[in-house]
PDB file of N, CA and C in Angstrom:
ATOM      1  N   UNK A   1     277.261 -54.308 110.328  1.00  0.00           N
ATOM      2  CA  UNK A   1     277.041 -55.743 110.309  1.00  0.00           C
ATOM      3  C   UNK A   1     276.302 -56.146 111.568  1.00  0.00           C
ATOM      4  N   UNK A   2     275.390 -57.127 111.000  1.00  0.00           N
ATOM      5  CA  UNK A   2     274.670 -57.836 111.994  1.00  0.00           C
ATOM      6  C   UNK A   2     275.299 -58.528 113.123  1.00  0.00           C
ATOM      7  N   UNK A   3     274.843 -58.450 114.487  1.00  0.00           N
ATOM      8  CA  UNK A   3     275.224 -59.865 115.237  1.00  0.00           C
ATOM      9  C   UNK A   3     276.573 -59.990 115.731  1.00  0.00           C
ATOM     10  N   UNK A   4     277.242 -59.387 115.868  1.00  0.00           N
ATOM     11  CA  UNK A   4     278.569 -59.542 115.800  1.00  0.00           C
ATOM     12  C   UNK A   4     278.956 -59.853 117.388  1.00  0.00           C
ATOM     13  N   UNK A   5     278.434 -58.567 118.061  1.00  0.00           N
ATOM     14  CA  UNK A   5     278.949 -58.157 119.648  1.00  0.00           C
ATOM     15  C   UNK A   5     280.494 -58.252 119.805  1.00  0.00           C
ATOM     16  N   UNK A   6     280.540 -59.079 120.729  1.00  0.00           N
ATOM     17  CA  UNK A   6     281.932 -59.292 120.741  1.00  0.00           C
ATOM     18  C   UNK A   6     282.952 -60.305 120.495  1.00  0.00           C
ATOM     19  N   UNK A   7     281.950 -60.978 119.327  1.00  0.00           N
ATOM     20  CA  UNK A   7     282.418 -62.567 119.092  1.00  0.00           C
ATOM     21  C   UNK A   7     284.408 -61.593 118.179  1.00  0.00           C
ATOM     22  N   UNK A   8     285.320 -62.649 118.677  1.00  0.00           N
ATOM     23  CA  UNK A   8     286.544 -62.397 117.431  1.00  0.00           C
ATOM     24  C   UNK A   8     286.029 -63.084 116.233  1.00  0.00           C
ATOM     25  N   UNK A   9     286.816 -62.071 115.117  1.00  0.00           N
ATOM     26  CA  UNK A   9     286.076 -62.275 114.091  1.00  0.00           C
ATOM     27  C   UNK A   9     287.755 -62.788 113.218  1.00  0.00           C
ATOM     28  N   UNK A  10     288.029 -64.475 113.897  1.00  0.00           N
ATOM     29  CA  UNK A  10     289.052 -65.522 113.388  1.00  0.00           C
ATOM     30  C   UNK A  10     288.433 -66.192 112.718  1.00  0.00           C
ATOM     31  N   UNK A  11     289.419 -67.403 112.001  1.00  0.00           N
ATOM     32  CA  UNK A  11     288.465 -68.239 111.260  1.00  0.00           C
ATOM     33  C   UNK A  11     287.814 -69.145 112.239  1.00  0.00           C
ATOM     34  N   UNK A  12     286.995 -70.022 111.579  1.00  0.00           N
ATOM     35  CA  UNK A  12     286.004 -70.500 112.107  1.00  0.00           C
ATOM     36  C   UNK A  12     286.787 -71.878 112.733  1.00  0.00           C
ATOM     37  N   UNK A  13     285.848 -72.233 113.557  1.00  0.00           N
ATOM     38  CA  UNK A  13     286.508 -73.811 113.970  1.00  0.00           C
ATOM     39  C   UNK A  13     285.852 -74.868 113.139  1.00  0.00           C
ATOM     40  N   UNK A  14     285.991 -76.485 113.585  1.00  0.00           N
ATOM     41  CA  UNK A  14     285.400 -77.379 112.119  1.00  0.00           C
ATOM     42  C   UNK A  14     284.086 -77.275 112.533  1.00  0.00           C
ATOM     43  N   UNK A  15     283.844 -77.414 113.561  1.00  0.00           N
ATOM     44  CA  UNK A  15     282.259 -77.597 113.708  1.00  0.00           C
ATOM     45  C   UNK A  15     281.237 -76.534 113.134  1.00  0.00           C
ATOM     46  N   UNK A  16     281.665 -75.201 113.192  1.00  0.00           N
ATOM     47  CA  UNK A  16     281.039 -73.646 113.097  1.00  0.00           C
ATOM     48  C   UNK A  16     281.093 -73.896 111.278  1.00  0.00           C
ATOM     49  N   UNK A  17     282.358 -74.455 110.783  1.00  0.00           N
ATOM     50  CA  UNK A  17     282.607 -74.836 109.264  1.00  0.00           C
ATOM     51  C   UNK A  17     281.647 -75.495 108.764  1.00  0.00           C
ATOM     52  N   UNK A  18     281.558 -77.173 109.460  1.00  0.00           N
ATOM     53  CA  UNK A  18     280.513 -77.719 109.074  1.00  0.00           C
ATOM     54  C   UNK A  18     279.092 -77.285 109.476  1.00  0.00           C
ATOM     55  N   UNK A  19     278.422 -76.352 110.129  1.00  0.00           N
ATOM     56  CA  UNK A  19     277.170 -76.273 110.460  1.00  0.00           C
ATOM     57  C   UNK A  19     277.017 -75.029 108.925  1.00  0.00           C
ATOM     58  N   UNK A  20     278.070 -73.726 109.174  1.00  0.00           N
ATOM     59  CA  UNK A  20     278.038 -73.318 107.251  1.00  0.00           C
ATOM     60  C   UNK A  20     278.028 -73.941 106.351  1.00  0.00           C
ATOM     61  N   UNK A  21     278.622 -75.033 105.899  1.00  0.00           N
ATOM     62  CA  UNK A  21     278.295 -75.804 105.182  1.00  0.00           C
ATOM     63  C   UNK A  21     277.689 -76.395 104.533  1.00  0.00           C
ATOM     64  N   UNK A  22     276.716 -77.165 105.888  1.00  0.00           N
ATOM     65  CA  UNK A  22     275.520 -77.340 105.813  1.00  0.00           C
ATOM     66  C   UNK A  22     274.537 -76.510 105.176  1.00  0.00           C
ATOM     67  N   UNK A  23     274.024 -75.054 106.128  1.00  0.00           N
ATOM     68  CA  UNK A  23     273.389 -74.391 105.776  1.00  0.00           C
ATOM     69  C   UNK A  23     273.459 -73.742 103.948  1.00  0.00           C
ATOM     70  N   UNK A  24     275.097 -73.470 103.606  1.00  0.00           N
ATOM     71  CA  UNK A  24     274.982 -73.451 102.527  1.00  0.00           C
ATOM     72  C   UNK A  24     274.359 -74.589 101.260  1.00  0.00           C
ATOM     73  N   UNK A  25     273.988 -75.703 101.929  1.00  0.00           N
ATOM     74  CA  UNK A  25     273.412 -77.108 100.995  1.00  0.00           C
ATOM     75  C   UNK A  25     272.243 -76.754 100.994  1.00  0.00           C
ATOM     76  N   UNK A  26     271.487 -76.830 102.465  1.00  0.00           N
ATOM     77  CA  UNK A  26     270.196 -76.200 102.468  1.00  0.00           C
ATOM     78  C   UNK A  26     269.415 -75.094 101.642  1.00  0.00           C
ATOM     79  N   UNK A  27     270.427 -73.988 101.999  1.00  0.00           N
ATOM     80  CA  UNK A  27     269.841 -72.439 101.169  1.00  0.00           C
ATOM     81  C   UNK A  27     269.987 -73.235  99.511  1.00  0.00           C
ATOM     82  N   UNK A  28     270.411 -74.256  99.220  1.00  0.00           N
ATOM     83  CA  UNK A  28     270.662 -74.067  97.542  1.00  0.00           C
ATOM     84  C   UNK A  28     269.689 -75.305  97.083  1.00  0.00           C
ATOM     85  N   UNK A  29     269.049 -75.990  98.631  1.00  0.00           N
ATOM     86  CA  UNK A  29     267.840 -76.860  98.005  1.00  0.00           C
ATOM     87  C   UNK A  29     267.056 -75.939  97.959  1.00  0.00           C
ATOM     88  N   UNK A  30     266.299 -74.927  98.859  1.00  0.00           N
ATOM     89  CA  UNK A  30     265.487 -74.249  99.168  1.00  0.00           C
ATOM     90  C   UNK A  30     264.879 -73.486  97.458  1.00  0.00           C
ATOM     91  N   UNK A  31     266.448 -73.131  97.183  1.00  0.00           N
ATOM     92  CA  UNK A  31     266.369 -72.307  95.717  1.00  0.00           C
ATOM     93  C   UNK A  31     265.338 -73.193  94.743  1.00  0.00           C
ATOM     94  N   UNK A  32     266.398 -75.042  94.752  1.00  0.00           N
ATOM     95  CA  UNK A  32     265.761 -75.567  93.759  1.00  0.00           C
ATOM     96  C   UNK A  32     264.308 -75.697  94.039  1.00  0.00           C
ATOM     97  N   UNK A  33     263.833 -75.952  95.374  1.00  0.00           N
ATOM     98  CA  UNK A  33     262.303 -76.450  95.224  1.00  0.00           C
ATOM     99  C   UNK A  33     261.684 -75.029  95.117  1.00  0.00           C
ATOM    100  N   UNK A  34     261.918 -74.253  95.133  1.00  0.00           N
ATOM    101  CA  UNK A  34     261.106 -72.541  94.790  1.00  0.00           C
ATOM    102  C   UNK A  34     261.005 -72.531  93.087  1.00  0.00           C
ATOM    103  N   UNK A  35     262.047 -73.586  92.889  1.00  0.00           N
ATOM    104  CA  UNK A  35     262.166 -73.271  91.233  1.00  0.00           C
ATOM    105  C   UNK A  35     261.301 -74.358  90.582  1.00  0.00           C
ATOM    106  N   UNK A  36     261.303 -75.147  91.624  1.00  0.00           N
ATOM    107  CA  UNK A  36     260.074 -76.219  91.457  1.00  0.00           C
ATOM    108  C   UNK A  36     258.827 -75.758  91.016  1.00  0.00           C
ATOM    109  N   UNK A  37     258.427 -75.323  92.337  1.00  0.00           N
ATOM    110  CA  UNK A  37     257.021 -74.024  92.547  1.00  0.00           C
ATOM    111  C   UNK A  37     256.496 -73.360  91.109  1.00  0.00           C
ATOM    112  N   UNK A  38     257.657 -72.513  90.851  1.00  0.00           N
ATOM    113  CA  UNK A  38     257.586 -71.956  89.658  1.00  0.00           C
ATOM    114  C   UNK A  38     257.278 -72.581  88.211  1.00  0.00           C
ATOM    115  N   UNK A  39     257.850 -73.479  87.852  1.00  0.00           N
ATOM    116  CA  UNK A  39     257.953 -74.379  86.853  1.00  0.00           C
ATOM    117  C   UNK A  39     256.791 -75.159  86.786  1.00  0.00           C
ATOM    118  N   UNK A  40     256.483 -75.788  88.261  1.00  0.00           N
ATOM    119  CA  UNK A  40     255.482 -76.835  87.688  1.00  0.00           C
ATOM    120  C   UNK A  40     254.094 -76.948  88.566  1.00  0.00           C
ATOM    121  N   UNK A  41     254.083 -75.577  89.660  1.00  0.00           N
ATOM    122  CA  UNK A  41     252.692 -75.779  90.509  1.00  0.00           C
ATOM    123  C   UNK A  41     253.098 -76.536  91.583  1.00  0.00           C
ATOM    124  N   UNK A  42     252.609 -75.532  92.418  1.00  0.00           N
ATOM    125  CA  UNK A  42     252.428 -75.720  93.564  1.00  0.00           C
ATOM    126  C   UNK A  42     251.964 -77.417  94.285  1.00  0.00           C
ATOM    127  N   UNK A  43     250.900 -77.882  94.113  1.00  0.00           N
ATOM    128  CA  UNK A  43     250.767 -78.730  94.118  1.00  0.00           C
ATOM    129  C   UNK A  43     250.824 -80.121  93.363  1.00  0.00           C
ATOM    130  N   UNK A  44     251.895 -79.842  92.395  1.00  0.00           N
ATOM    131  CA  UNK A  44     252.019 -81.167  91.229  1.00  0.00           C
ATOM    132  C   UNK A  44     253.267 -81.801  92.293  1.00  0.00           C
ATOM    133  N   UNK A  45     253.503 -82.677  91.657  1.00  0.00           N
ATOM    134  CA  UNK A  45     254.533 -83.755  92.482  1.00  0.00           C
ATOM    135  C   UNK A  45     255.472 -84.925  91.459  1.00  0.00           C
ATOM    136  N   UNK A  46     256.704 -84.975  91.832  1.00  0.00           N
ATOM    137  CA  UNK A  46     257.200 -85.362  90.829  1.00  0.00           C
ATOM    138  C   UNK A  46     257.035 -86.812  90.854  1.00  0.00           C
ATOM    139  N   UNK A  47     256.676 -87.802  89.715  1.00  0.00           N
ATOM    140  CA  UNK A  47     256.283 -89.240  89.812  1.00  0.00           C
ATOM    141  C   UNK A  47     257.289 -90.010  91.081  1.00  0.00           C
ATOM    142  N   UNK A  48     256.078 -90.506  91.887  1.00  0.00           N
ATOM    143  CA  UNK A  48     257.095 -91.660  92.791  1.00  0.00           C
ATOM    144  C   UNK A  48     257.476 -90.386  94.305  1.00  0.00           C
ATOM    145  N   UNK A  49     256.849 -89.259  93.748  1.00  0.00           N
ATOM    146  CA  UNK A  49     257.718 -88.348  95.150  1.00  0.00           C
ATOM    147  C   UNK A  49     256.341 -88.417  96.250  1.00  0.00           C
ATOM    148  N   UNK A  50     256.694 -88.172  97.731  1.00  0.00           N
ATOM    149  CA  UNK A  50     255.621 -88.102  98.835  1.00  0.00           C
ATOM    150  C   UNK A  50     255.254 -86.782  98.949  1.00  0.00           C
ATOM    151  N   UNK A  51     256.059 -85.990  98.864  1.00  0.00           N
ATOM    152  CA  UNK A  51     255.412 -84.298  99.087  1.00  0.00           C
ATOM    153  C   UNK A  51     255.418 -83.848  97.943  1.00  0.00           C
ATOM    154  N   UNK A  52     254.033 -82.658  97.989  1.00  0.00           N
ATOM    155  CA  UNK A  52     253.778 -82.097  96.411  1.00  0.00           C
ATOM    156  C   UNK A  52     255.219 -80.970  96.388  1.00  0.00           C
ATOM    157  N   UNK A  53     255.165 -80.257  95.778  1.00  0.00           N
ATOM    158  CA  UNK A  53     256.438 -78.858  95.621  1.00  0.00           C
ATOM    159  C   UNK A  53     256.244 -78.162  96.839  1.00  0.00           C
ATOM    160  N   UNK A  54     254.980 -77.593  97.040  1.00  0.00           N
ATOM    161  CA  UNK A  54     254.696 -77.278  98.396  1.00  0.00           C
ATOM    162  C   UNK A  54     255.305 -77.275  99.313  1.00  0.00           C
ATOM    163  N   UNK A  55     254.762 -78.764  99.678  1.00  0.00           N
ATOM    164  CA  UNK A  55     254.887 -79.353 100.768  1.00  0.00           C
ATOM    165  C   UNK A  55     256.714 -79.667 101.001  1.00  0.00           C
ATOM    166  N   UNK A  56     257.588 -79.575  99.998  1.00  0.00           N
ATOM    167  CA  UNK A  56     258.754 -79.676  99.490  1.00  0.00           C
ATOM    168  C   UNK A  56     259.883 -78.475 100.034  1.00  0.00           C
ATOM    169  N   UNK A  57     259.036 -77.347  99.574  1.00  0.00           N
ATOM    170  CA  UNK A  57     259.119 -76.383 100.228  1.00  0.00           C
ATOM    171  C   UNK A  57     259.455 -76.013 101.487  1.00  0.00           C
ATOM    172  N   UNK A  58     258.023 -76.249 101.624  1.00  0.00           N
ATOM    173  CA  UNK A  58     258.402 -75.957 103.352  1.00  0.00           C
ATOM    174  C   UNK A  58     259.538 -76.545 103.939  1.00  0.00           C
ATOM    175  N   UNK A  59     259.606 -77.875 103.492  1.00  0.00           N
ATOM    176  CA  UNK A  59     260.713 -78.896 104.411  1.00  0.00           C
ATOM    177  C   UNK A  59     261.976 -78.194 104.257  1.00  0.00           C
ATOM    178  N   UNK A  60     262.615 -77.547 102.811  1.00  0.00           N
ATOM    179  CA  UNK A  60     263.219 -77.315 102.637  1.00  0.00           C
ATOM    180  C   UNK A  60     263.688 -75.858 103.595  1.00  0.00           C
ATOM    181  N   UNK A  61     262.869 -74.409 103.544  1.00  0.00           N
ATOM    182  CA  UNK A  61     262.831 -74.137 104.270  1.00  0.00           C
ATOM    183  C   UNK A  61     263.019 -74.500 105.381  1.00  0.00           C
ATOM    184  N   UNK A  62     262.363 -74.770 106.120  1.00  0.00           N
ATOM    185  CA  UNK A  62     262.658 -75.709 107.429  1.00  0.00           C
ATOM    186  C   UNK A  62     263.887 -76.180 107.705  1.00  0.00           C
ATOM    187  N   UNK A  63     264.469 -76.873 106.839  1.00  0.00           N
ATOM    188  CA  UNK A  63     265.946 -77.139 106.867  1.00  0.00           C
ATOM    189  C   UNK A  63     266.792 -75.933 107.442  1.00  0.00           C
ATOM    190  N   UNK A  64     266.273 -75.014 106.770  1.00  0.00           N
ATOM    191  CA  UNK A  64     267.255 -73.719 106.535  1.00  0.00           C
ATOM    192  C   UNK A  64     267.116 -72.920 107.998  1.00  0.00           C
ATOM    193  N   UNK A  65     266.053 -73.271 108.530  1.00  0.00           N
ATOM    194  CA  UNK A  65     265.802 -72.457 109.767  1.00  0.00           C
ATOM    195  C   UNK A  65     266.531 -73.229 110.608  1.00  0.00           C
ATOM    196  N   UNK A  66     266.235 -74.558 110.624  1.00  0.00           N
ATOM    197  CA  UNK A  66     267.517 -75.415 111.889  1.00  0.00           C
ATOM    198  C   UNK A  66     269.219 -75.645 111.483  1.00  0.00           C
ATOM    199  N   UNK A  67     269.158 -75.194 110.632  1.00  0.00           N
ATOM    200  CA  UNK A  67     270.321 -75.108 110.296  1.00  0.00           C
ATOM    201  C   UNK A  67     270.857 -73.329 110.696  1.00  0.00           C
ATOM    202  N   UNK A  68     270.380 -72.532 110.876  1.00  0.00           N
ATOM    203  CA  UNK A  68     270.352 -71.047 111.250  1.00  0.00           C
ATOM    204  C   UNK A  68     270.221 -71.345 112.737  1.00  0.00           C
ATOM    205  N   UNK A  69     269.354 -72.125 113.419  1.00  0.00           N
ATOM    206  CA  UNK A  69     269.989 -72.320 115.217  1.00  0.00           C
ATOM    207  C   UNK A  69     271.105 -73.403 115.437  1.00  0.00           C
ATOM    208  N   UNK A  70     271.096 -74.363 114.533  1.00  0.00           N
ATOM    209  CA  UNK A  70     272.495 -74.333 114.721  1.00  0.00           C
ATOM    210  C   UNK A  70     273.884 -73.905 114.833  1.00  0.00           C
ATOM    211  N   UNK A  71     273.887 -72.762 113.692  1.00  0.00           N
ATOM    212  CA  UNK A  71     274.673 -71.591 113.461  1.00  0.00           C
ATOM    213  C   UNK A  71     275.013 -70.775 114.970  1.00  0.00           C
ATOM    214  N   UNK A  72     273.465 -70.399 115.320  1.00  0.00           N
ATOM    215  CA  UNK A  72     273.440 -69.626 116.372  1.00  0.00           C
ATOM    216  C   UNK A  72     274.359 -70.307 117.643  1.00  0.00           C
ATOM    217  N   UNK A  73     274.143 -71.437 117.611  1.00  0.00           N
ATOM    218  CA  UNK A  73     274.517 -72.384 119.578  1.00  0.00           C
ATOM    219  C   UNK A  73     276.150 -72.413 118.994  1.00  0.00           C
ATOM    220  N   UNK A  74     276.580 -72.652 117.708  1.00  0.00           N
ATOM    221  CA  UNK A  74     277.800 -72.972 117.533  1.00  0.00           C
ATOM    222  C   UNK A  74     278.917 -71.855 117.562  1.00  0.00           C
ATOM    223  N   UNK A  75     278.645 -71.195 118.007  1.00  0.00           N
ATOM    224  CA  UNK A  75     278.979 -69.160 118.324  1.00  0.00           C
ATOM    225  C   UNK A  75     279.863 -69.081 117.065  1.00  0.00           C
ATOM    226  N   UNK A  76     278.955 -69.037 116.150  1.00  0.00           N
ATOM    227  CA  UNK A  76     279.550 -68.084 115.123  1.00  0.00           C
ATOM    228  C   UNK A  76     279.493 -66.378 114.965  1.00  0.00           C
ATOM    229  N   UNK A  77     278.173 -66.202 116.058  1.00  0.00           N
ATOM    230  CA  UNK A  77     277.930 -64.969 116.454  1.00  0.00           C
ATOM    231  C   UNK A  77     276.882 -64.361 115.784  1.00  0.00           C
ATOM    232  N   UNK A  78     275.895 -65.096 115.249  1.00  0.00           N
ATOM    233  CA  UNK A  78     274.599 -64.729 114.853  1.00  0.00           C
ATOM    234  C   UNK A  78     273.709 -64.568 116.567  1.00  0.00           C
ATOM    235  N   UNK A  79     272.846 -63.630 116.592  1.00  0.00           N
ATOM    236  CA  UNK A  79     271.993 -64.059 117.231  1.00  0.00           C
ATOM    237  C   UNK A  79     270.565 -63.560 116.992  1.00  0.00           C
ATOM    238  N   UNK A  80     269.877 -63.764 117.985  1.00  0.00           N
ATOM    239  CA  UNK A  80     268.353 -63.703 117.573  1.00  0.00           C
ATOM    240  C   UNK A  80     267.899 -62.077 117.037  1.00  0.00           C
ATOM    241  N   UNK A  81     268.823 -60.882 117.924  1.00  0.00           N
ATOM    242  CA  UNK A  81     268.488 -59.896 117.843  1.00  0.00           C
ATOM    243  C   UNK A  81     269.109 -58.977 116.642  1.00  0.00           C
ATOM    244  N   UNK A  82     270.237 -59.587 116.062  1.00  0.00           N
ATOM    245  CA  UNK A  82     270.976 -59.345 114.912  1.00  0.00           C
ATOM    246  C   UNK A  82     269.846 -59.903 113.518  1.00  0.00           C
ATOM    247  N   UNK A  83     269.732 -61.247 113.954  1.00  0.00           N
ATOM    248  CA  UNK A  83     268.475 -61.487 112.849  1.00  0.00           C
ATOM    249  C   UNK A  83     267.644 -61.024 112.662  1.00  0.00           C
ATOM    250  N   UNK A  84     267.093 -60.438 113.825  1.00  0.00           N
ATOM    251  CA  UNK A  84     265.529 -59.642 113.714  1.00  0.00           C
ATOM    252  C   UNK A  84     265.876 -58.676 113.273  1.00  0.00           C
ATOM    253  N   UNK A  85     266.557 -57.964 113.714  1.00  0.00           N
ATOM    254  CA  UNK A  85     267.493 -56.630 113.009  1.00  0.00           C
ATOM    255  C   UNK A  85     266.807 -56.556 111.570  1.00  0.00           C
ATOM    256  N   UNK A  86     267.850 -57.708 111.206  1.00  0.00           N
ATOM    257  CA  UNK A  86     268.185 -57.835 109.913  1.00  0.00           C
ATOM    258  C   UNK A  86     267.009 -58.212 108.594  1.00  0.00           C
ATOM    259  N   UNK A  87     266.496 -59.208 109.427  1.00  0.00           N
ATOM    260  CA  UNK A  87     264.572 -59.364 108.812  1.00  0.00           C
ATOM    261  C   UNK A  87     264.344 -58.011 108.995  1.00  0.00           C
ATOM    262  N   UNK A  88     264.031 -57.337 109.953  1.00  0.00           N
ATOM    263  CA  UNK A  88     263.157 -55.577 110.202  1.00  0.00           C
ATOM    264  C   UNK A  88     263.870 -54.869 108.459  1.00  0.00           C
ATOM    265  N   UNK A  89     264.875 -55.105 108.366  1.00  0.00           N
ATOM    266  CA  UNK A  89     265.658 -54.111 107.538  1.00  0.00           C
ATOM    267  C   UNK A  89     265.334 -54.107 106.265  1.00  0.00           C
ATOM    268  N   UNK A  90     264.930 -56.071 105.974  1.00  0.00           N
ATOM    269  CA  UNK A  90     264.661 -56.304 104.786  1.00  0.00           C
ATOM    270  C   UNK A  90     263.455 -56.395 104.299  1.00  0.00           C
ATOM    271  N   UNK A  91     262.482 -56.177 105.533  1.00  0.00           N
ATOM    272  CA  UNK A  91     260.708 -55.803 104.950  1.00  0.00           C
ATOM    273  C   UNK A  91     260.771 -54.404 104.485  1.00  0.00           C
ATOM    274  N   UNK A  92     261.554 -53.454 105.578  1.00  0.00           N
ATOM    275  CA  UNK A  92     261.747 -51.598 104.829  1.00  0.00           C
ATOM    276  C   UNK A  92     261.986 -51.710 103.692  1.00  0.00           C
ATOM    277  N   UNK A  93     263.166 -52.386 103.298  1.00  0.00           N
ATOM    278  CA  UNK A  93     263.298 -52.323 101.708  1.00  0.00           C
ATOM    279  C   UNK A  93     262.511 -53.069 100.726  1.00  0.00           C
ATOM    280  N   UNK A  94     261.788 -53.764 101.205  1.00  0.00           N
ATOM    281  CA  UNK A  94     261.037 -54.557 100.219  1.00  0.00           C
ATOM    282  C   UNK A  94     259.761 -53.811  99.951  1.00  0.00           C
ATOM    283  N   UNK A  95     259.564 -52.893 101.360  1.00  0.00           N
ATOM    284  CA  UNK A  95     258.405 -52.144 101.117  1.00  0.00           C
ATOM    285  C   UNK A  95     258.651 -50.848 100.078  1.00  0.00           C
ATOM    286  N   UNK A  96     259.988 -50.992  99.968  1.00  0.00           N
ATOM    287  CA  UNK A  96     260.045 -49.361  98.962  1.00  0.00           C
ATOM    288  C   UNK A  96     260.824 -50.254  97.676  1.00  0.00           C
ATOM    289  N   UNK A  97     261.484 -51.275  97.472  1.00  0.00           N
ATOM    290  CA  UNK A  97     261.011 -51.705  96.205  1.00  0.00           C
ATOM    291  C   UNK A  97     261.091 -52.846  95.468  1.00  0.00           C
ATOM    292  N   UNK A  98     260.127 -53.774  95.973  1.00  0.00           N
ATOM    293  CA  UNK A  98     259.373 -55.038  95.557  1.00  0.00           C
ATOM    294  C   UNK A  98     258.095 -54.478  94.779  1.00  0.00           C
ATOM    295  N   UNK A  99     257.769 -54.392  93.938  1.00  0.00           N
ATOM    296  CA  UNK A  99     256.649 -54.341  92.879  1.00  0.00           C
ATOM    297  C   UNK A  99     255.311 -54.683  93.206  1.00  0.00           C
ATOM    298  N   UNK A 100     255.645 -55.749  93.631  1.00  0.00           N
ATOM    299  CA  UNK A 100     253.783 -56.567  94.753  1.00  0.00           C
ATOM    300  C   UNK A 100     253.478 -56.282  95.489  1.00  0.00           C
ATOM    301  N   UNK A 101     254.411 -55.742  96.387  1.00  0.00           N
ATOM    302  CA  UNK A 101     254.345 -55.560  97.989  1.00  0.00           C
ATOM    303  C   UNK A 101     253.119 -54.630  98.501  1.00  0.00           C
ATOM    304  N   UNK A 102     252.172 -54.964  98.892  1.00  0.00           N
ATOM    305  CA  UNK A 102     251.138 -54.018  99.292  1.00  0.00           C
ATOM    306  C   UNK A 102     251.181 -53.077 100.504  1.00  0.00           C
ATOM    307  N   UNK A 103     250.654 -51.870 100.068  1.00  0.00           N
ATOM    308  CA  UNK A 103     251.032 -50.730 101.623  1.00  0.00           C
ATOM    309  C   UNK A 103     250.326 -51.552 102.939  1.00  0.00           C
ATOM    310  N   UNK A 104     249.395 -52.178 102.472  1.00  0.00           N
ATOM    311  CA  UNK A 104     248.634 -53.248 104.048  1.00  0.00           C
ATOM    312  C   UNK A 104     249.280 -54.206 104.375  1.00  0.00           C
ATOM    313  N   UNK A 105     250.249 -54.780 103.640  1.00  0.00           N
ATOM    314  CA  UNK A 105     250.785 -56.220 104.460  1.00  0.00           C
ATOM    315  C   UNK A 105     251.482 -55.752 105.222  1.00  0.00           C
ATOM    316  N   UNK A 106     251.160 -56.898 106.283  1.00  0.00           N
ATOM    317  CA  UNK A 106     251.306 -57.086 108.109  1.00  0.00           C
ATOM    318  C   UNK A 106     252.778 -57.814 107.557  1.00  0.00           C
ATOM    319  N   UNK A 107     253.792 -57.978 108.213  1.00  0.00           N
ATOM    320  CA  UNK A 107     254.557 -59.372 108.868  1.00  0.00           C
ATOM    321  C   UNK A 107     254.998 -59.150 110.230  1.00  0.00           C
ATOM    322  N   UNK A 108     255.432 -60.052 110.639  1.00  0.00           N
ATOM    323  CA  UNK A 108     255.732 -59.894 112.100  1.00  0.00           C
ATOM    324  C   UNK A 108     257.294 -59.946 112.442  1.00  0.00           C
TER     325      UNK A 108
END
């Protein structure tokens, strides 16, 4: 397991609760506007809305990333080098088996 070091691994306090919480709302908009994407194009927009799916996207995302340094400051015991870890781990496997994945793509 990622990240751990030497955090005790008790239950959480309310704040560390509510910042999971959170993040769990986030990760499950993120889903819907990807499902957006899918369904109806990238750039269509639903009547009356300001951002296309896109642009929806991202925000959503976005959510999910400040909600992940929040996680981090609230010592639940994530940290930067456990994440990277953990991203590194999941491009290896995507490179041996994601279907699209090209032998040239870069990520960082």
């Amino acid at each position: 397991m990622h990240g751990y070091g030497r955090i005790l691994l008790h239950k959480v306090n309310d704040h560390q609760e509510e910042c999971l919480n959170i993040l769990q709302e986030e990760c499950s908009e993120v889903i819907q506007a990807a499902s957006k994407v899918k369904r109806f194009g990238i750039l269509n927009r639903k009547p009356g809305a300001e951002l296309n799916n896109l642009q929806n996207l991202e925000m959503e995302i976005g959510d999910v990333l400040a909600m992940i340094e929040l996680c981090k400051q609230a010592g639940i015991g994530l940290t930067d080098e456990g994440l990277e870890r953990a991203k590194q781990d999941k491009f290896e496997r995507l490179s041996e088996h994601m279907h699209t994945w090209s032998e040239t793509q870069h990520v960082d």
